[in-house]
C-alpha atoms as a PDB file:
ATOM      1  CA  UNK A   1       0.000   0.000   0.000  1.00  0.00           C
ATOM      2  CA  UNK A   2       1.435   3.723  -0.884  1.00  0.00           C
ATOM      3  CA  UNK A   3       1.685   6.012   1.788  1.00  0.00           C
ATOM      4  CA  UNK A   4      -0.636   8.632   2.106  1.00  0.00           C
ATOM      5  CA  UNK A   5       0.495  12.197   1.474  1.00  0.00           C
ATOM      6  CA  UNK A   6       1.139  14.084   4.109  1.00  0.00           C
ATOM      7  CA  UNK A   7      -0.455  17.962   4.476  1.00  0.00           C
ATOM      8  CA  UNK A   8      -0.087  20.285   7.045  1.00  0.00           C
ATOM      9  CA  UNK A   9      -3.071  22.840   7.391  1.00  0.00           C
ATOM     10  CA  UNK A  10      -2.526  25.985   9.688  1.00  0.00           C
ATOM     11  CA  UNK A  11      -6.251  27.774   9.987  1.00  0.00           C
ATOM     12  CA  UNK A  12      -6.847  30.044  12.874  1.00  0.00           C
ATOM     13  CA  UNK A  13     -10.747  29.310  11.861  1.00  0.00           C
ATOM     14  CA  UNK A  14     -11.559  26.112  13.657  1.00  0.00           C
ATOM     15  CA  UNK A  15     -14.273  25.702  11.814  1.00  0.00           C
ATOM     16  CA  UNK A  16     -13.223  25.958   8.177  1.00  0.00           C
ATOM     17  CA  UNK A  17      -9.567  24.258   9.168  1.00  0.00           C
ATOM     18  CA  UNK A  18     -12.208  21.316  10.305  1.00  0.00           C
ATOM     19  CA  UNK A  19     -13.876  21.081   7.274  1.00  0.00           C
ATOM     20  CA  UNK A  20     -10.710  21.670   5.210  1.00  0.00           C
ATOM     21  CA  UNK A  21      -9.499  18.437   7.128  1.00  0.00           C
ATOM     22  CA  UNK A  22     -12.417  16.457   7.176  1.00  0.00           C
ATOM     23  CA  UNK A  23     -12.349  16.897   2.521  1.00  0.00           C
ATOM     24  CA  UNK A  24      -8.816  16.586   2.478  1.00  0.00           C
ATOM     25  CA  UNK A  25      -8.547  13.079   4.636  1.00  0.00           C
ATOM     26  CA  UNK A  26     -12.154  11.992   2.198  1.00  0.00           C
ATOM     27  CA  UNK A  27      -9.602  12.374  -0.539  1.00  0.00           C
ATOM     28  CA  UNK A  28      -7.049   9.906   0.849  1.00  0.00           C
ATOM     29  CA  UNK A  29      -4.415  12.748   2.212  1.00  0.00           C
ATOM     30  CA  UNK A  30      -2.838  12.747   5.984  1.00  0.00           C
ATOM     31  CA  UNK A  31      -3.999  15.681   7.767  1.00  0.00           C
ATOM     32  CA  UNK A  32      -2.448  17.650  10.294  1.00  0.00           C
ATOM     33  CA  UNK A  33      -4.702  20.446  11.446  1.00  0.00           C
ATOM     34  CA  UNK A  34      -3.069  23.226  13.684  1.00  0.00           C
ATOM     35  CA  UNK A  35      -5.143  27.074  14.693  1.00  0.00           C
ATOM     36  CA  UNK A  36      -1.725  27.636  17.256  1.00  0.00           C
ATOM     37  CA  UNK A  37       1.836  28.866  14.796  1.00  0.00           C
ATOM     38  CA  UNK A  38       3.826  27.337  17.146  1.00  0.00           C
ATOM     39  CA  UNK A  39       2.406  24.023  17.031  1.00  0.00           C
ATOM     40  CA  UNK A  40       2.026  24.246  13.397  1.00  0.00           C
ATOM     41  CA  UNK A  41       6.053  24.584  13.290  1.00  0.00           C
ATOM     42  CA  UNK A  42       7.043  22.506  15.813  1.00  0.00           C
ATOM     43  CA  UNK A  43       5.139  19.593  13.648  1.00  0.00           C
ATOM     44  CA  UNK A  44       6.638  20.836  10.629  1.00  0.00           C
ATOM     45  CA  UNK A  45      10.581  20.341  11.827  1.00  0.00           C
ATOM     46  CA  UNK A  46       8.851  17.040  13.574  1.00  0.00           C
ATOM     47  CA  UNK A  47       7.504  15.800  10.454  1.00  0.00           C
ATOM     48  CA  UNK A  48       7.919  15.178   6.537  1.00  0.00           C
ATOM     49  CA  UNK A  49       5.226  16.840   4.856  1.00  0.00           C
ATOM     50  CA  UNK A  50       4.388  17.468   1.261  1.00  0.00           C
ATOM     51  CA  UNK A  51       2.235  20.372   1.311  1.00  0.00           C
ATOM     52  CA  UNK A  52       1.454  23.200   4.009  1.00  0.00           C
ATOM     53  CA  UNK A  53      -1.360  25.217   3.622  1.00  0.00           C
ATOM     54  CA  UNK A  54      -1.157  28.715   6.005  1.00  0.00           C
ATOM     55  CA  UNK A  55      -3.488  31.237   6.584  1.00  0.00           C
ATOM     56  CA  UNK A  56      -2.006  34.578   7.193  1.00  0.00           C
ATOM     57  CA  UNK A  57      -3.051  38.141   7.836  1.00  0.00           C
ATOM     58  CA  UNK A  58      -1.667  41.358   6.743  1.00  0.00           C
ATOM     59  CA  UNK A  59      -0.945  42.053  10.395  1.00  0.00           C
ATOM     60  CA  UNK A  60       0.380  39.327  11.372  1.00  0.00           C
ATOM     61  CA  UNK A  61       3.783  39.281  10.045  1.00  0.00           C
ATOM     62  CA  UNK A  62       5.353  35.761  12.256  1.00  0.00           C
ATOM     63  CA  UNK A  63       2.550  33.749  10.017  1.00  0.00           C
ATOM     64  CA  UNK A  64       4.395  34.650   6.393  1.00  0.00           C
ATOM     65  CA  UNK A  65       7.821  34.393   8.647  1.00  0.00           C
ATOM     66  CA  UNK A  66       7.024  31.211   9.574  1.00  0.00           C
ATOM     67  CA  UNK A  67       6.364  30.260   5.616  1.00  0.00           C
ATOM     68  CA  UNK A  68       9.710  31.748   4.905  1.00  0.00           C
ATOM     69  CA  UNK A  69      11.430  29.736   7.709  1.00  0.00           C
ATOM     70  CA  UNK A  70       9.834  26.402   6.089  1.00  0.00           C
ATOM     71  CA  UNK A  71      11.102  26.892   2.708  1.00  0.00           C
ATOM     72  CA  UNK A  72      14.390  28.038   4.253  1.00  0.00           C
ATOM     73  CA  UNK A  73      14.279  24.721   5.807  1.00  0.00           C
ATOM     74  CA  UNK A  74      12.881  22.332   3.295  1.00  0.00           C
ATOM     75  CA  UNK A  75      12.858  23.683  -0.368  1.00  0.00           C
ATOM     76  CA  UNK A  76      11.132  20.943  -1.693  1.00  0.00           C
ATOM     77  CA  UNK A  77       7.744  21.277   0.606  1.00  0.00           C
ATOM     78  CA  UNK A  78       5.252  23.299  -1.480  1.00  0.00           C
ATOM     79  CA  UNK A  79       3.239  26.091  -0.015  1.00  0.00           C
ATOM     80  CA  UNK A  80      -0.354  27.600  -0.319  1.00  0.00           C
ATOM     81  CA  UNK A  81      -1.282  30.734   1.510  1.00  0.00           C
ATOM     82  CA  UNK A  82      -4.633  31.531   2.157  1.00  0.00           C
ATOM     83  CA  UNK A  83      -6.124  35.118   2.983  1.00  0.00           C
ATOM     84  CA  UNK A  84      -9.245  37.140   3.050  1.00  0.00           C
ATOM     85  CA  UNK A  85      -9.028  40.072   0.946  1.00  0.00           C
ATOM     86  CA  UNK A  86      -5.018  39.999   0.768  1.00  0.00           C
ATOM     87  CA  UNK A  87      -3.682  43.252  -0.491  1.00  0.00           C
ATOM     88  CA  UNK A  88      -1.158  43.397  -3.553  1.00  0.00           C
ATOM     89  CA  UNK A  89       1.442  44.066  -1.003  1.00  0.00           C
ATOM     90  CA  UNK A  90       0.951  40.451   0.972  1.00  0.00           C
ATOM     91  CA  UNK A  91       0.458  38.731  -2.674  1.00  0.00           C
ATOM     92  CA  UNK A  92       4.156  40.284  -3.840  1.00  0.00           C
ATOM     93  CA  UNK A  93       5.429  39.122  -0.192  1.00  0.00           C
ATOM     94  CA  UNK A  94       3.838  35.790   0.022  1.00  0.00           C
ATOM     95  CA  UNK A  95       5.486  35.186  -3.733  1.00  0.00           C
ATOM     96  CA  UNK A  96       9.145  36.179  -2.877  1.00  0.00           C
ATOM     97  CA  UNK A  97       8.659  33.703   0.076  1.00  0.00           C
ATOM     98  CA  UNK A  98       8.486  31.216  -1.965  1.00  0.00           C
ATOM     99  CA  UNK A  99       4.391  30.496  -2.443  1.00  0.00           C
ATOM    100  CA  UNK A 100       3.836  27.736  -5.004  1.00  0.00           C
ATOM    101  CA  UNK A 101       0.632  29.261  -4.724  1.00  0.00           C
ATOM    102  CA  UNK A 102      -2.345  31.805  -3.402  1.00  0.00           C
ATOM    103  CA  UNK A 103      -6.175  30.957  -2.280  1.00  0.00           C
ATOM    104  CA  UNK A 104      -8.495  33.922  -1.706  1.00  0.00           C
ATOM    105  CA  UNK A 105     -11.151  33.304   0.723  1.00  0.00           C
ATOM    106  CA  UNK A 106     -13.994  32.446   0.517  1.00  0.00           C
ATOM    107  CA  UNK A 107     -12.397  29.278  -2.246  1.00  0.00           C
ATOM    108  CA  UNK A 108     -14.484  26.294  -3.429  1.00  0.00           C
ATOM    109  CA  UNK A 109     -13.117  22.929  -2.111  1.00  0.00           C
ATOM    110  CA  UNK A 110     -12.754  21.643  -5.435  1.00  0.00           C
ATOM    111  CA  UNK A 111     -10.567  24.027  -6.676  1.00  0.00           C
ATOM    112  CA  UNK A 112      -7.961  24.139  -3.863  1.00  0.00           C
ATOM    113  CA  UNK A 113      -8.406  20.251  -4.623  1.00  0.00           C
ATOM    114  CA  UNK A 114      -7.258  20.654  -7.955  1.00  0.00           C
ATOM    115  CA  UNK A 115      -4.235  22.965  -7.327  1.00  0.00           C
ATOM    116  CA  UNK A 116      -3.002  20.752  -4.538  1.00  0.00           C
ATOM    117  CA  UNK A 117      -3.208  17.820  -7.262  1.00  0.00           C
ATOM    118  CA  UNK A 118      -1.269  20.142  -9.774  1.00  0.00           C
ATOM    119  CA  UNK A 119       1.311  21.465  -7.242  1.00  0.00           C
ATOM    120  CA  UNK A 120       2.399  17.645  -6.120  1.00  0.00           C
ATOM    121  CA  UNK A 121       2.496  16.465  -9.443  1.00  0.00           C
ATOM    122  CA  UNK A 122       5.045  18.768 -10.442  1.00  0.00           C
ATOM    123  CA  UNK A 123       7.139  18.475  -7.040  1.00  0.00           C
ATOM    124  CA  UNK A 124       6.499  14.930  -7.118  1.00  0.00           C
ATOM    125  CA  UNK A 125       7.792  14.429 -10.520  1.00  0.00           C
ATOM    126  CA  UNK A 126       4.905  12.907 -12.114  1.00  0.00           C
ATOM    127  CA  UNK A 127       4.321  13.424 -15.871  1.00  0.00           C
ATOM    128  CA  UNK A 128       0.883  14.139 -16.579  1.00  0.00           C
ATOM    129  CA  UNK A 129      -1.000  12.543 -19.317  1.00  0.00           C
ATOM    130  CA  UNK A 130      -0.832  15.899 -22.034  1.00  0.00           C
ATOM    131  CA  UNK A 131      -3.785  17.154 -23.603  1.00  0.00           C
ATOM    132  CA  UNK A 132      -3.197  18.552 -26.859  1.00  0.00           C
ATOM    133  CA  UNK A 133      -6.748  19.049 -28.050  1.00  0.00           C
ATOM    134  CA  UNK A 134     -10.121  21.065 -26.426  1.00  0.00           C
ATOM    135  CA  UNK A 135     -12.795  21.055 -27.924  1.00  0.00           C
ATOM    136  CA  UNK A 136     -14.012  24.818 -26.588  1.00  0.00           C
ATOM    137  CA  UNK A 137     -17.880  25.201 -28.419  1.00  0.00           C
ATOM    138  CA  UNK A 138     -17.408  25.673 -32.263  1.00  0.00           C
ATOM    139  CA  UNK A 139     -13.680  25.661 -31.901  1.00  0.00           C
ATOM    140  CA  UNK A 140     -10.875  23.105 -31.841  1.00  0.00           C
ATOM    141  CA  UNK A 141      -7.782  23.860 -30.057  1.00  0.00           C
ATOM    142  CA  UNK A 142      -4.384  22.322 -30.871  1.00  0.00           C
ATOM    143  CA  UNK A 143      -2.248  23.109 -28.054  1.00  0.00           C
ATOM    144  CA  UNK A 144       0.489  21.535 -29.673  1.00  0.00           C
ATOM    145  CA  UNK A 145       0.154  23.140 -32.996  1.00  0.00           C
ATOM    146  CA  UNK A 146      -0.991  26.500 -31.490  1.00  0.00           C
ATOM    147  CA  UNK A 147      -3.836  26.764 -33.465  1.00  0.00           C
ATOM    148  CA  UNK A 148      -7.640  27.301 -33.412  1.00  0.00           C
ATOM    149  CA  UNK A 149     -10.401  25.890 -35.813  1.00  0.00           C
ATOM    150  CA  UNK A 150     -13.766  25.863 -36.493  1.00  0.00           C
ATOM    151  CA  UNK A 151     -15.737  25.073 -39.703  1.00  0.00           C
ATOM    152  CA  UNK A 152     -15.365  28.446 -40.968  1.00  0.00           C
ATOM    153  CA  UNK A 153     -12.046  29.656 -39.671  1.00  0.00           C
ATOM    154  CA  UNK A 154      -8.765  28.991 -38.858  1.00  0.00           C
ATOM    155  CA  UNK A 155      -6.224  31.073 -36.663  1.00  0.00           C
ATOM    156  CA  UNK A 156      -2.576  30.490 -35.688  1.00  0.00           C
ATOM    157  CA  UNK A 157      -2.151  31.614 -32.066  1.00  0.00           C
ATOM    158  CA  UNK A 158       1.130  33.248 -30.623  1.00  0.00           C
ATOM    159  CA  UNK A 159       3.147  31.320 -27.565  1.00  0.00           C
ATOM    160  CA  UNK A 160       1.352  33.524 -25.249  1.00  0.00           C
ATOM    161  CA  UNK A 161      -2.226  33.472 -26.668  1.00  0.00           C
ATOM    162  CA  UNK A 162      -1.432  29.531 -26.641  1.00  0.00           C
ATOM    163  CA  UNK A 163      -0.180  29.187 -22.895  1.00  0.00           C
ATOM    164  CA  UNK A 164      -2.871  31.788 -21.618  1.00  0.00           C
ATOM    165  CA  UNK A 165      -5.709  29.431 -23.170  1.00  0.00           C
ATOM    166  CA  UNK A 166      -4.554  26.572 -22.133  1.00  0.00           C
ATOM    167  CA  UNK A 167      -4.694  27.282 -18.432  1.00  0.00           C
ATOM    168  CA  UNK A 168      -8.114  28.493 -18.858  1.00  0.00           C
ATOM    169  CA  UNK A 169      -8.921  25.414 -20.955  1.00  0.00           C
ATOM    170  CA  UNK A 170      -7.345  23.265 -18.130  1.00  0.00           C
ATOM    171  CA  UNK A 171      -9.758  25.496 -15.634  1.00  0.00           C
ATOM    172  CA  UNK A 172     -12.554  25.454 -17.740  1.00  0.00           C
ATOM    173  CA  UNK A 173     -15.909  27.176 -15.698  1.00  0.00           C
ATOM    174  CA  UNK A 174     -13.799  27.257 -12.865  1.00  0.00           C
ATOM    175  CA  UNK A 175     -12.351  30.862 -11.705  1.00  0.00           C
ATOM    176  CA  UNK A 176      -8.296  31.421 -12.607  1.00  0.00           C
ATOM    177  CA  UNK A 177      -6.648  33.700 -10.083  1.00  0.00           C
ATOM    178  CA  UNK A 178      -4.905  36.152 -11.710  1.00  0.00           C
ATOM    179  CA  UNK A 179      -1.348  35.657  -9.938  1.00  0.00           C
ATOM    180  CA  UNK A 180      -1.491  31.853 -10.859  1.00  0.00           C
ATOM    181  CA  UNK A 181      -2.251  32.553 -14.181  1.00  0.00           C
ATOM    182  CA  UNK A 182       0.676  35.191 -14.367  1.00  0.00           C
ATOM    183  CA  UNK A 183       2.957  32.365 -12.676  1.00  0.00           C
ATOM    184  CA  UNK A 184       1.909  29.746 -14.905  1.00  0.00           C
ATOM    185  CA  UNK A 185       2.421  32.048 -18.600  1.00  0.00           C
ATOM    186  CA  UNK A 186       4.566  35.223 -17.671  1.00  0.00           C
ATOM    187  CA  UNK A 187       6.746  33.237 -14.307  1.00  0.00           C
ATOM    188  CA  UNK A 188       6.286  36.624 -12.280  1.00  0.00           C
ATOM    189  CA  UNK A 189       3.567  38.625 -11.111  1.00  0.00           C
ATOM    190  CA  UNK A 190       4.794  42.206 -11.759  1.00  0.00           C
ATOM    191  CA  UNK A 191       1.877  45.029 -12.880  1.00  0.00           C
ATOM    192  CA  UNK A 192       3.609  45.302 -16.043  1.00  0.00           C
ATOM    193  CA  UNK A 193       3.325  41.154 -17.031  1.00  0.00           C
ATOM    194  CA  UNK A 194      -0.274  42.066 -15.116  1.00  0.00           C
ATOM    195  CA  UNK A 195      -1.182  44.541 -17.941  1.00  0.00           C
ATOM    196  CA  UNK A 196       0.250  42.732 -20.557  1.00  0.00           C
ATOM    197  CA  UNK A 197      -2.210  39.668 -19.415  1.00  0.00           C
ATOM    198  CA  UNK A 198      -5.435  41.959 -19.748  1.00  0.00           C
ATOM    199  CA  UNK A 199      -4.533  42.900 -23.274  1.00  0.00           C
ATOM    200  CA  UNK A 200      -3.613  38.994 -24.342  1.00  0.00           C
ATOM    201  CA  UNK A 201      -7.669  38.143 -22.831  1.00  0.00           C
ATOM    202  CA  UNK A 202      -8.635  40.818 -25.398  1.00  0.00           C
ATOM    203  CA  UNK A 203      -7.058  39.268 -27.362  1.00  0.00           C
ATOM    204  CA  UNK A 204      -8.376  36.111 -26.634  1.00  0.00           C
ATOM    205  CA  UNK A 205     -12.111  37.096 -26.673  1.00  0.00           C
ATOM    206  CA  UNK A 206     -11.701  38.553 -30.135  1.00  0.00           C
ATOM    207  CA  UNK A 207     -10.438  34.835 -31.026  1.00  0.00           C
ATOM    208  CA  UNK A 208     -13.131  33.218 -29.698  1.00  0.00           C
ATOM    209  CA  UNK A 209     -15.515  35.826 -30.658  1.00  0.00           C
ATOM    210  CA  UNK A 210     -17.147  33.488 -33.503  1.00  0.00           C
ATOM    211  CA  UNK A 211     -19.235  31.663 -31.173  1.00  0.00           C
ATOM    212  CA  UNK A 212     -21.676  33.161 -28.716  1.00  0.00           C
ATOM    213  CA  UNK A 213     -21.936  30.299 -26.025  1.00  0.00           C
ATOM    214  CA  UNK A 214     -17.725  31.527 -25.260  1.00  0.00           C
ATOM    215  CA  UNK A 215     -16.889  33.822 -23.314  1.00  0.00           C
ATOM    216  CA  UNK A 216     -13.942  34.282 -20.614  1.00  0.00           C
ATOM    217  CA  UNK A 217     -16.033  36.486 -17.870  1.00  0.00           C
ATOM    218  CA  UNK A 218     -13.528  39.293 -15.820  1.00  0.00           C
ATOM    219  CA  UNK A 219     -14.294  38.088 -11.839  1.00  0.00           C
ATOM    220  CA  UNK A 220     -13.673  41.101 -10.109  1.00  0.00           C
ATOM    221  CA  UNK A 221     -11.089  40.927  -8.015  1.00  0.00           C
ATOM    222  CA  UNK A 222     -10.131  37.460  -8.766  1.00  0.00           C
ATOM    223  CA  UNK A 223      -9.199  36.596 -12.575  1.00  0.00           C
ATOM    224  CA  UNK A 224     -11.001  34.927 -15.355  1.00  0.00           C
ATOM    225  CA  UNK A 225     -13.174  32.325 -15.772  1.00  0.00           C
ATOM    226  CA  UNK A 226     -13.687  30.751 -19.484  1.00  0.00           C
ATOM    227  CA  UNK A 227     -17.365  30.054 -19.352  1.00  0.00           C
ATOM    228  CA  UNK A 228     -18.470  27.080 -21.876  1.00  0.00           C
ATOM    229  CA  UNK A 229     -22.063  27.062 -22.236  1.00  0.00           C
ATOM    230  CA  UNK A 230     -22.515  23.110 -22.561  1.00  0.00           C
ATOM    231  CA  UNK A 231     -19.511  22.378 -20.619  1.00  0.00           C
ATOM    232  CA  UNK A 232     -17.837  21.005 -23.426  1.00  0.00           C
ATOM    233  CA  UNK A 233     -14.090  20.870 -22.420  1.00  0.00           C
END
C-alpha cells in the first residue's frame, strides 16, 4: 500500500480548518490540522510533509515568517497561503517567500483540490497525461500546434495566446486567479506582465468571438473564468 500524502493545514478558523481536514482526509491525504503557529512549526521540523497550507493576515507578520522559515528549511515542501481580501502588497510578499501558490477566501473545495493535485504532481515528478486538443464550443484547439479551428475559420495563435488558453482550458468554468495565471504564462507577477495579461484576454475574446456560447467572464477581483455554455471541455 502507498503512503498517504502528508499535508499540514494551519487555519486560525476552527471551523473551516475542520472542514478543510475532514475533505482533504475523504480524498485519501494525511492531515495535520493546527489554529496555534507554534504548534504548526514545531510539527513541521517534527515531520515530513508534502504540502502546508497557512493562513495569514496582513498584520500578522510571524505567520508569512514562519512560511519563509519552512522553505528556508525544506525547499522541496510546497506552499499555499490563504487570505481574506489579501492586499497586492501580501500577494508580492507571500510570492518572494516562496508560495507555489495563493487561495483567496472564501475558495471552493474543489478548486484548492485541484491545485493541490497540480502542485504535487510537479514536485512529485509525475508526468501528466498531455492534452493537446479542447474542444471549446465551435472551436478546436491544438495546443500543440498552437492553433484554433472551427468550420469556418482557422487562426494560428502566438506562444502567449497559446499558454494563456490553455490554463483556462485546463480550468474550464472554474475561476483562474490572476497571480497563478501570471505564474503559470509570464513566471512573475509584476503590474507590467499584469497589464500585458489583460490585453492577451482581449485578445483572446476577439479569437473566440465566432461563437456566442464563449466567453472568458472578468471576476472582479479574482481573474477569469472561461465560461463554456454546454460544458464542453
Amino acid at each position: 500500500m502507498s503512503r498517504k500524502i502528508c499535508i499540514l493545514i494551519y487555519e486560525k478558523d476552527e471551523n473551516l480548518g475542520s472542514l478543510l481536514r475532514e475533505y482533504l482526509e475523504m480524498h485519501e491525504y494525511e492531515v495535520h490540522l493546527f489554529a496555534d503557529i507554534a504548534l504548526a512549526y514545531e510539527s513541521f521540523v517534527a515531520n515530513n510533509y508534502s504540502l502546508c497550507i497557512l493562513d495569514i493576515n496582513e498584520n500578522q507578520p510571524n505567520e508569512l515568517e514562519m512560511g519563509q522559515k519552512m522553505k528556508l528549511e525544506k525547499d522541496e515542501v510546497a506552499i499555499i497561503y490563504m487570505s481574506t481580501k489579501p492586499s497586492l502588497a501580501l500577494l508580492s510578499a507571500a510570492y518572494h517567500a516562496g508560495a507555489d501558490d495563493f487561495v483567496r477566501k472564501p475558495f471552493i473545495l474543489e478548486e484548492l483540490r485541484a491545485r493541490i493535485h497540480v502542485i504535487l504532481r510537479r514536485i512529485q515528478g509525475v508526468k501528466p497525461k498531455e492534452i493537446t486538443y479542447y474542444q471549446i464550443g465551435k472551436y478546436l484547439f491544438d495546443t500543440r500546434k498552437r492553433t484554433l479551428a472551427s468550420e469556418d475559420s482557422f487562426k494560428s495563435l502566438t506562444t502567449k495566446e497559446c499558454s494563456l488558453l490553455t490554463v483556462l482550458c485546463e480550468n474550464a468554468n472554474q475561476i483562474v486567479e490572476r497571480a497563478y495565471a501570471l505564474r503559470c504564462v509570464w513566471k512573475c507577477d509584476s503590474y507590467f506582465s499584469a497589464r500585458s495579461m489583460d490585453v492577451y484576454i482581449t485578445k483572446l475574446r476577439k479569437l473566440l468571438a465566432g461563437d456566442p456560447n464563449i466567453c472568458i467572464i472578468n471576476i472582479h477581483g479574482h481573474g477569469y473564468k472561461l465560461s463554456t455554455h454546454d460544458n464542453e471541455i
